[in-house]
N, C-alpha and C. Protein backbone atom coordinates (compact mmCIF):
# COMPACT_ATOMS: atom_id res chain seq x y z
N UNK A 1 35.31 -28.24 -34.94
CA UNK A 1 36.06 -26.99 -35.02
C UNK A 1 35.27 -26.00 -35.88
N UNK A 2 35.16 -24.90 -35.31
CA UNK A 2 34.40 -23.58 -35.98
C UNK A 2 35.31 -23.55 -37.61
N UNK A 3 34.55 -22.86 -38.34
CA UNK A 3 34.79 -22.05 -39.34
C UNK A 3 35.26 -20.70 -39.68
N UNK A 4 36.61 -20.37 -39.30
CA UNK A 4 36.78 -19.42 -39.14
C UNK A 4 36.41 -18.07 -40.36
N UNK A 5 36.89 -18.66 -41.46
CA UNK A 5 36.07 -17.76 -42.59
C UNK A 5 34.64 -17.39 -42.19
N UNK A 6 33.83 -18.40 -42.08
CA UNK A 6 32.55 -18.12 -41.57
C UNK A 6 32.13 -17.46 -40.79
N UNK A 7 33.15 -17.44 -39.81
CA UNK A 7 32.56 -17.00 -38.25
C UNK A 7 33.15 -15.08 -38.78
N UNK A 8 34.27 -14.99 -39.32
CA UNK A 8 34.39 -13.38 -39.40
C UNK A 8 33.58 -13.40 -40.45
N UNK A 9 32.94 -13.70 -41.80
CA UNK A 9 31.84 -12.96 -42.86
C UNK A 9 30.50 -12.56 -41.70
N UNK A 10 30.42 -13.52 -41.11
CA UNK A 10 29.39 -13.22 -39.59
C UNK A 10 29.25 -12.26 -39.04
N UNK A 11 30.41 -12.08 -38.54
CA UNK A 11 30.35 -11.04 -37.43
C UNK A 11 30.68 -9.19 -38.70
N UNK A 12 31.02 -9.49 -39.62
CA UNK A 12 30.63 -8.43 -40.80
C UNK A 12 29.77 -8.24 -40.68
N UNK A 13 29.00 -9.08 -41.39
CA UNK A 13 27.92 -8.92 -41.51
C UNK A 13 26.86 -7.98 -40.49
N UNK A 14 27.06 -8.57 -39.22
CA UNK A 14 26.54 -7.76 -38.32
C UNK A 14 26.67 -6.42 -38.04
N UNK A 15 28.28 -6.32 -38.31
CA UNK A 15 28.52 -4.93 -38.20
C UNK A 15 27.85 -3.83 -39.07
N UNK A 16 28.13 -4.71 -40.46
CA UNK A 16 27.53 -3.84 -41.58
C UNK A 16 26.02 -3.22 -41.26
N UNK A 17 25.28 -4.23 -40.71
CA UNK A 17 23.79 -4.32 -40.26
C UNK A 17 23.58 -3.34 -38.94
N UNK A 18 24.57 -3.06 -38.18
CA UNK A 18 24.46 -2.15 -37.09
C UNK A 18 24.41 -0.77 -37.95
N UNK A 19 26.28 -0.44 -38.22
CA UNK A 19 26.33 0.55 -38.86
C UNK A 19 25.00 1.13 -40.17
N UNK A 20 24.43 0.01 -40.78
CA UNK A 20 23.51 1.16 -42.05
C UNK A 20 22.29 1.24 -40.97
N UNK A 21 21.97 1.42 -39.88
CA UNK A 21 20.96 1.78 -39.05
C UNK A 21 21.56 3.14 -38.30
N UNK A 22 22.50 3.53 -38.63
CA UNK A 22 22.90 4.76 -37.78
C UNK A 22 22.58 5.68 -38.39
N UNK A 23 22.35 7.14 -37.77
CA UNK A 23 21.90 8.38 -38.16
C UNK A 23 22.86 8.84 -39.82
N UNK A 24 24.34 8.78 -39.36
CA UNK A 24 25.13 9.13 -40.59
C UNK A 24 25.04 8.52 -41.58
N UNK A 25 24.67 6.77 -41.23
CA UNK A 25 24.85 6.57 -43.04
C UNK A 25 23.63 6.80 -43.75
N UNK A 26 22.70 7.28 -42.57
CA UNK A 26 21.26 7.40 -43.89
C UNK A 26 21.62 9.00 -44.56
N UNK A 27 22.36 9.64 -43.28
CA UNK A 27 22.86 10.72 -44.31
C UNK A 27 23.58 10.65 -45.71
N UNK A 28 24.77 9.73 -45.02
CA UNK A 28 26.19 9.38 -46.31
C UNK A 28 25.51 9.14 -47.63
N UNK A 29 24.38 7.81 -47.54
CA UNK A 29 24.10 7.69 -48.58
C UNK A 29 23.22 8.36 -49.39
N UNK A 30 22.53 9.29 -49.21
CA UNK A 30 21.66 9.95 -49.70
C UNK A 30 22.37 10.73 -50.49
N UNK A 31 24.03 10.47 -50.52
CA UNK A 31 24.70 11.16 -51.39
C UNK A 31 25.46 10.36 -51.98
N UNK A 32 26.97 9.62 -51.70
CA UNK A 32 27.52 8.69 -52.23
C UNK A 32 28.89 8.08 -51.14
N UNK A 33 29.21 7.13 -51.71
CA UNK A 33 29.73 6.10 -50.66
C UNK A 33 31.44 6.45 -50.14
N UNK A 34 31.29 7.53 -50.82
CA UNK A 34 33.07 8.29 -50.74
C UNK A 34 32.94 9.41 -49.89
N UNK A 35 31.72 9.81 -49.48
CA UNK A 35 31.41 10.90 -48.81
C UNK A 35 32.19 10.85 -47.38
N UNK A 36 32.06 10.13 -46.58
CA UNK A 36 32.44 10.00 -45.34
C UNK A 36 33.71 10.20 -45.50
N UNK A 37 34.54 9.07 -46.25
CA UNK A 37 36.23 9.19 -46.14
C UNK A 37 36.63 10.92 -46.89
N UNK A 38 35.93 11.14 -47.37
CA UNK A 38 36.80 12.57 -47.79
C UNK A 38 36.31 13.37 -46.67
N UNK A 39 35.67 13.35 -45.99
CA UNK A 39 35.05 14.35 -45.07
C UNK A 39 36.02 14.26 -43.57
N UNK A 40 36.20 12.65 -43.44
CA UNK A 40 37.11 12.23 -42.80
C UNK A 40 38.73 12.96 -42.98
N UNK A 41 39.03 12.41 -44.56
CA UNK A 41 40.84 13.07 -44.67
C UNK A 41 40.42 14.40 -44.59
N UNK A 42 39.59 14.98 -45.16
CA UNK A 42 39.36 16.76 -44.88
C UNK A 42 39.82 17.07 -43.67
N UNK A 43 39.16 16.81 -42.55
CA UNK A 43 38.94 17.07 -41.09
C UNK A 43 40.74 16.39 -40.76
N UNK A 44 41.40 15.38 -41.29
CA UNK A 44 42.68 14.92 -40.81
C UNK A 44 43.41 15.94 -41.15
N UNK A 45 43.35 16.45 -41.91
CA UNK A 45 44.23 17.58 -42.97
C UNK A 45 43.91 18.81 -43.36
N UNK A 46 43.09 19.51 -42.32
CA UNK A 46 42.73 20.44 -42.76
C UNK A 46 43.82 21.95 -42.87
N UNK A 47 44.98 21.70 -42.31
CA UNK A 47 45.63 22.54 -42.35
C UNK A 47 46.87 22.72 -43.97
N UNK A 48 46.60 21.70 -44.71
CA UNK A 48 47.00 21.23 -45.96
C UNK A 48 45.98 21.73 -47.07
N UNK A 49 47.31 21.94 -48.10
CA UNK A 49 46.12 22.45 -49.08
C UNK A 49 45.76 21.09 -49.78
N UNK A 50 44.28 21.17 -49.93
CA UNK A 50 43.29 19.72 -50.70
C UNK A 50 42.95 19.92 -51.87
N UNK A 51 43.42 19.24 -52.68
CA UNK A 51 43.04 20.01 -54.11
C UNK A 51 42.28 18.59 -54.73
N UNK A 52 41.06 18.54 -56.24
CA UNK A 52 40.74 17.34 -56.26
C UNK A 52 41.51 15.91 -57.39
N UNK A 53 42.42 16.72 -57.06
CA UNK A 53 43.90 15.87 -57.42
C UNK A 53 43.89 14.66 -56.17
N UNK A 54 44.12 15.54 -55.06
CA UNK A 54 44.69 14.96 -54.38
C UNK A 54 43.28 13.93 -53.70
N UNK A 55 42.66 13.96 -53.63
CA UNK A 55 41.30 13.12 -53.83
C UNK A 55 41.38 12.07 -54.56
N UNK A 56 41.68 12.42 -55.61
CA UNK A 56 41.51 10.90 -56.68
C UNK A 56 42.84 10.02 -55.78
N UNK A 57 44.05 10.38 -55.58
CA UNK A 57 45.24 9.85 -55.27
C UNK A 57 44.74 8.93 -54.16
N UNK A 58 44.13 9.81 -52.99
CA UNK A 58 43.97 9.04 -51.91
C UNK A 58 43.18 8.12 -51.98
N UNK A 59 41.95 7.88 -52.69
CA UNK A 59 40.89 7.27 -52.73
C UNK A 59 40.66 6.37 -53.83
N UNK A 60 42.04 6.42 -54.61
CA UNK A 60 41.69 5.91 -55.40
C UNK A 60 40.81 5.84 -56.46
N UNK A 61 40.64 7.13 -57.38
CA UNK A 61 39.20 7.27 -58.12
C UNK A 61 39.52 8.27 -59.07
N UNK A 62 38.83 8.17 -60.13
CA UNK A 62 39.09 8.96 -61.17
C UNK A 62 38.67 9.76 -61.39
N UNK A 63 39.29 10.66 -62.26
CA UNK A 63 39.00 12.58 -61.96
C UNK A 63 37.59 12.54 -62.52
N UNK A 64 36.45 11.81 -63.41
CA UNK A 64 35.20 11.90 -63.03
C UNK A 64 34.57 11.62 -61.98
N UNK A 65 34.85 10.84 -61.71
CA UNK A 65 34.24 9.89 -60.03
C UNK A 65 33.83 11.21 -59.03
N UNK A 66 35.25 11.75 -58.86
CA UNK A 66 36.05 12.46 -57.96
C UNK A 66 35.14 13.82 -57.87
N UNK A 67 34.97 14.33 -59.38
CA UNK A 67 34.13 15.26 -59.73
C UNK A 67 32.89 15.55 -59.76
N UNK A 68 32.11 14.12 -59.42
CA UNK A 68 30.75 13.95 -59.27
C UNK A 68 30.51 13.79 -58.27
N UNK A 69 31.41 13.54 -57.11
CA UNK A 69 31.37 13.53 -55.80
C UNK A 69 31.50 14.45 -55.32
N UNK A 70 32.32 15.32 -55.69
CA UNK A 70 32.63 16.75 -54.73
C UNK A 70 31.47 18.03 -55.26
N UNK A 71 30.88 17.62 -56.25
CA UNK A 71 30.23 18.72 -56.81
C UNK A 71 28.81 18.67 -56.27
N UNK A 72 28.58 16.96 -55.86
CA UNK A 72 27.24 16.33 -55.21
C UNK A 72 27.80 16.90 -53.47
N UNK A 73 28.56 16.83 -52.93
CA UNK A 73 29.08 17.37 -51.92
C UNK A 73 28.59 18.49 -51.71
N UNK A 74 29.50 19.77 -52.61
CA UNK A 74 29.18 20.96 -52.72
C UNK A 74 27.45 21.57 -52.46
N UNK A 75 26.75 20.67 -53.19
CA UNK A 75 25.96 20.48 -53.45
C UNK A 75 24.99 20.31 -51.63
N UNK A 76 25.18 19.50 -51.33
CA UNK A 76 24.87 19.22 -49.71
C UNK A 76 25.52 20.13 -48.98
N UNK A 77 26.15 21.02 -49.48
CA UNK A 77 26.77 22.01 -48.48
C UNK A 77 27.70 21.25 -47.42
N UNK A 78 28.39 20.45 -47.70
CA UNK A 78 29.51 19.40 -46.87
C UNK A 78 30.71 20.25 -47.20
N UNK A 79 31.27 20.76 -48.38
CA UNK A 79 32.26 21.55 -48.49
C UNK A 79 32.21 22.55 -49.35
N UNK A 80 33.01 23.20 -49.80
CA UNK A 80 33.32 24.64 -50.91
C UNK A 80 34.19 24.15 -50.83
N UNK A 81 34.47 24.65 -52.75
CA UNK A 81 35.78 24.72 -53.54
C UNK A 81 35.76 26.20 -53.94
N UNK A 82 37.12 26.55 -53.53
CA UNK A 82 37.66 28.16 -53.94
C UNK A 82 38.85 28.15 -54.55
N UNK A 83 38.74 28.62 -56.07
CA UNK A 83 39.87 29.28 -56.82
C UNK A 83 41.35 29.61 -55.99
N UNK A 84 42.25 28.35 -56.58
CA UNK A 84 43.50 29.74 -56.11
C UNK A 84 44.12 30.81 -56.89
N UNK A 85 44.50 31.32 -55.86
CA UNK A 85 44.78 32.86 -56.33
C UNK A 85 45.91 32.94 -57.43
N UNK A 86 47.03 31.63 -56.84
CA UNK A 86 48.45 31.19 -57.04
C UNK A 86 48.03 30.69 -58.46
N UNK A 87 47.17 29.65 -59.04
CA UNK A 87 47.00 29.40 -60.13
C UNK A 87 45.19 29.37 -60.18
N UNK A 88 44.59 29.60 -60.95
CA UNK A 88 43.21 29.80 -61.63
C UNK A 88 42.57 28.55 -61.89
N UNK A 89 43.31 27.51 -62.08
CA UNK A 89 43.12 26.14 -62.71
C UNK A 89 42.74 25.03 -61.69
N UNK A 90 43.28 25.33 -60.67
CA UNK A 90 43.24 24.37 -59.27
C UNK A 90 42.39 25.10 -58.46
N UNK A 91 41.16 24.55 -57.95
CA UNK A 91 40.69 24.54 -56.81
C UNK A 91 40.52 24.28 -55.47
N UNK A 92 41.13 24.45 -54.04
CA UNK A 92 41.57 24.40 -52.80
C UNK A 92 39.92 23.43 -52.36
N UNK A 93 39.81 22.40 -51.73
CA UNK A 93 38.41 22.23 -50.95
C UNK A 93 38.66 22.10 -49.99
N UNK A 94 37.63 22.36 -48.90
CA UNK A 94 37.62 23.10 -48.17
C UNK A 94 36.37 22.25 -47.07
N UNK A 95 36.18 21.95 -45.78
CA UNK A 95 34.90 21.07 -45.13
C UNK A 95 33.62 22.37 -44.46
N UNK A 96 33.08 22.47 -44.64
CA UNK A 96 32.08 23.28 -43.65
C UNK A 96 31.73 23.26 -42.64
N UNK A 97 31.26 23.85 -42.17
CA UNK A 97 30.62 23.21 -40.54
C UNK A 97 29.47 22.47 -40.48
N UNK A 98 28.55 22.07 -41.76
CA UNK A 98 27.80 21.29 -42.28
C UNK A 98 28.45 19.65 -41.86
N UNK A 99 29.55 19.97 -42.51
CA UNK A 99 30.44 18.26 -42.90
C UNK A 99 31.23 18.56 -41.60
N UNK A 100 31.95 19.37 -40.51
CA UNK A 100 32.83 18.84 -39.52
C UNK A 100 31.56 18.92 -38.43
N UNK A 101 30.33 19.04 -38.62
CA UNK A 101 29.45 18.32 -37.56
C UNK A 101 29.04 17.35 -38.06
N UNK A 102 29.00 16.66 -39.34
CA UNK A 102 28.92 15.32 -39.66
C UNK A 102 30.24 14.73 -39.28
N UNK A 103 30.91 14.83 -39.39
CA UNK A 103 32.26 14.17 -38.50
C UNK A 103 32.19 13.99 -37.60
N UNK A 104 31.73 15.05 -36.41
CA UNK A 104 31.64 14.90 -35.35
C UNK A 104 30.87 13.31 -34.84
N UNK A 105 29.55 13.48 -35.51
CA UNK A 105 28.41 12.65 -35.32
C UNK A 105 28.94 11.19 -35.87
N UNK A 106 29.98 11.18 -36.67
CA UNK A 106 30.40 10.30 -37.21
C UNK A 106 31.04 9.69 -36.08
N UNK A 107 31.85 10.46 -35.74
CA UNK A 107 33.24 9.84 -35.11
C UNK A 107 32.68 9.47 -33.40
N UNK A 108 31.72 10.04 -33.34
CA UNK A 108 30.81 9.56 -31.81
C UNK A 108 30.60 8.32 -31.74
N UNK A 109 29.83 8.36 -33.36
CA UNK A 109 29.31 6.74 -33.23
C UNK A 109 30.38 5.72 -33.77
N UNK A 110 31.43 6.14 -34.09
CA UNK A 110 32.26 5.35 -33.95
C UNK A 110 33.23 4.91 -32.96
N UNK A 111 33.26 5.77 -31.86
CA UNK A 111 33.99 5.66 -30.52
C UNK A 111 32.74 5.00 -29.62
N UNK A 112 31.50 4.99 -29.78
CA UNK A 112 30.53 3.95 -29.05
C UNK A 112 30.43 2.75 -29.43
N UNK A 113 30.77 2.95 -31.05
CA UNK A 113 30.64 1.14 -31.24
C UNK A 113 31.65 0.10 -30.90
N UNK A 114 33.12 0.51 -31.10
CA UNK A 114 34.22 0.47 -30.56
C UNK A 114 33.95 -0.33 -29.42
N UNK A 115 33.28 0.79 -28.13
CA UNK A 115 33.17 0.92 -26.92
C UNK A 115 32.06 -0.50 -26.62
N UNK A 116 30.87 -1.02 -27.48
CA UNK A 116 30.67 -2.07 -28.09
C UNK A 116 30.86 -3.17 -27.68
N UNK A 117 31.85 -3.02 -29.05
CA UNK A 117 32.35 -4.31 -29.55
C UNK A 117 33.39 -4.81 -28.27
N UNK A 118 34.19 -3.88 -27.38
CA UNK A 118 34.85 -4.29 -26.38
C UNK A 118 34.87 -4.29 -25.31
N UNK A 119 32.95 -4.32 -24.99
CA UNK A 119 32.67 -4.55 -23.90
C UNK A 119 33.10 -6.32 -23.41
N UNK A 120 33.24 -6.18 -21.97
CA UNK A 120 33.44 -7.11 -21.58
C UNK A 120 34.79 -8.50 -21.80
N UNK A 121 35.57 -7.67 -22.40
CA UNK A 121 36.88 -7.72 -22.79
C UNK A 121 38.04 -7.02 -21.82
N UNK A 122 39.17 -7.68 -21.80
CA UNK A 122 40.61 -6.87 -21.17
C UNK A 122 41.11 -6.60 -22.34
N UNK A 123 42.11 -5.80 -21.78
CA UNK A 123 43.05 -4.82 -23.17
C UNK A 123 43.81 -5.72 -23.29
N UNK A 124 44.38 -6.69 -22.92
CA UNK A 124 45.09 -7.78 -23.02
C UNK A 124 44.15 -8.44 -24.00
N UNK A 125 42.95 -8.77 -24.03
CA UNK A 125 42.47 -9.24 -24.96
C UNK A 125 42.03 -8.82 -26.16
N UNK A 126 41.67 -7.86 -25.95
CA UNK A 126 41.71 -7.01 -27.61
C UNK A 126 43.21 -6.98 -28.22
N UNK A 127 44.11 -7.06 -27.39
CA UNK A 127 45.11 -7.07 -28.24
C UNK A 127 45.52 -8.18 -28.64
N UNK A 128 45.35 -9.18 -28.37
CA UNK A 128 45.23 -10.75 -28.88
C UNK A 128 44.70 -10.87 -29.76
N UNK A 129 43.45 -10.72 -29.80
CA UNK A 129 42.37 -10.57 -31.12
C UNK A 129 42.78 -9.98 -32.21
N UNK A 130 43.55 -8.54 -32.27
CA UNK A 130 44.17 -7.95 -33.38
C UNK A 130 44.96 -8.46 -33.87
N UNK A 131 45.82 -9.02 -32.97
CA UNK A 131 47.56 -9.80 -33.54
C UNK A 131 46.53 -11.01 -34.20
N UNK A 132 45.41 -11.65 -33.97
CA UNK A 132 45.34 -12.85 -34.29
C UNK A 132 45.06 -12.46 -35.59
N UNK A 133 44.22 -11.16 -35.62
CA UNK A 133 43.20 -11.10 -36.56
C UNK A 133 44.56 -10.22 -37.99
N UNK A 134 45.31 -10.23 -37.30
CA UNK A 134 46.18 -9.18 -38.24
C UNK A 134 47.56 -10.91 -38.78
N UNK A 135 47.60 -11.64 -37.86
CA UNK A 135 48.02 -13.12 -38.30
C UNK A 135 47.20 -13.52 -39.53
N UNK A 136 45.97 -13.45 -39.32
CA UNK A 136 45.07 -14.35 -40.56
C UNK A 136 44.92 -13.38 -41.67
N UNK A 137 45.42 -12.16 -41.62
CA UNK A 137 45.34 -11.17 -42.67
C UNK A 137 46.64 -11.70 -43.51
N UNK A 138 47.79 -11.93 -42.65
CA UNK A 138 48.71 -11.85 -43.70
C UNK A 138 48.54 -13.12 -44.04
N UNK A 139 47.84 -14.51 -43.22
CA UNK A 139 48.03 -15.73 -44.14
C UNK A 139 47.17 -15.77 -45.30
N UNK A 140 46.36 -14.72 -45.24
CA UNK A 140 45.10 -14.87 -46.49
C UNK A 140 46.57 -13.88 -47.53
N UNK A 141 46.80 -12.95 -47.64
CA UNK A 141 47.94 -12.14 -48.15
C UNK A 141 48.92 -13.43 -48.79
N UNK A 142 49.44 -14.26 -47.99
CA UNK A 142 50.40 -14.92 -48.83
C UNK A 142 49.81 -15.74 -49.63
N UNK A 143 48.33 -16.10 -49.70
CA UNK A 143 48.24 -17.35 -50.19
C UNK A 143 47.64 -16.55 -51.37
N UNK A 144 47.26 -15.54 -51.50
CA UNK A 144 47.18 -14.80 -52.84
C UNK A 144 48.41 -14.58 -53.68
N UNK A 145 49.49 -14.65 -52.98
CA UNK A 145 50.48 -14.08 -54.01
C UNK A 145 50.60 -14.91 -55.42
């Protein structure tokens, strides 16, 4: 009988090894590893005001972290931060067309790998795989408690 721990650190692994060969992450990293997901909720939310409050919340990270990221951002021209008018103290951020064509490029290669990983598969079977794979999530979950 296979190893199932084994067999998914495996197939990680691989993934991990696909993905740092793609065009975006030699971008991502040339800056830092939070880059993508804020560029990501940016582009989810862009009709919301983003302040870098609300950054640390989502991501989990502290108002230095947060601050060395968006300013290294700024910095790459991925976004602008602009003063509000409403208060002086808070800054609105904002994605560029720098960072929502890195999204774009992002989210391509993430709808090909997808496309991938489920070649040669039925939708009946990917959805097996999830329930299974979302089964062994929660038995690893209980046995932590």
């Amino acid at each position: 009988m296979s190893d199932i721990g084994l067999e998914i650190k495996n197939l990680n692994n691989m993934i991990q090894r696909y993905f740092a060969n793609l065009k975006t992450t030699e971008i991502l990293n040339k800056l830092t590893g939070s880059n993508g997901y804020i560029i990501v909720y940016l582009m989810n939310h862009k009709d919301e005001l983003i302040t870098q409050k609300r950054i640390e919340e989502v991501l989990g990270i502290t108002r230095s972290t947060a601050s060395i990221v968006l300013t290294n951002m700024e910095k790459n021209q991925l976004i602008t931060r602009e003063i509000l008018k409403s208060d002086s103290r808070i800054k609105s951020i904002h994605i560029t067309e720098k960072g929502k064509e890195l999204y774009e490029t992002m989210t391509c290669e993430k709808i090909d790998f997808e496309k991938k990983l489920k070649k040669g598969f039925t939708e009946e079977e990917v959805e097996l795989f999830l329930s299974l794979i979302k089964r062994l999530k929660q038995n690893v979950k209980e046995e932590m408690k």
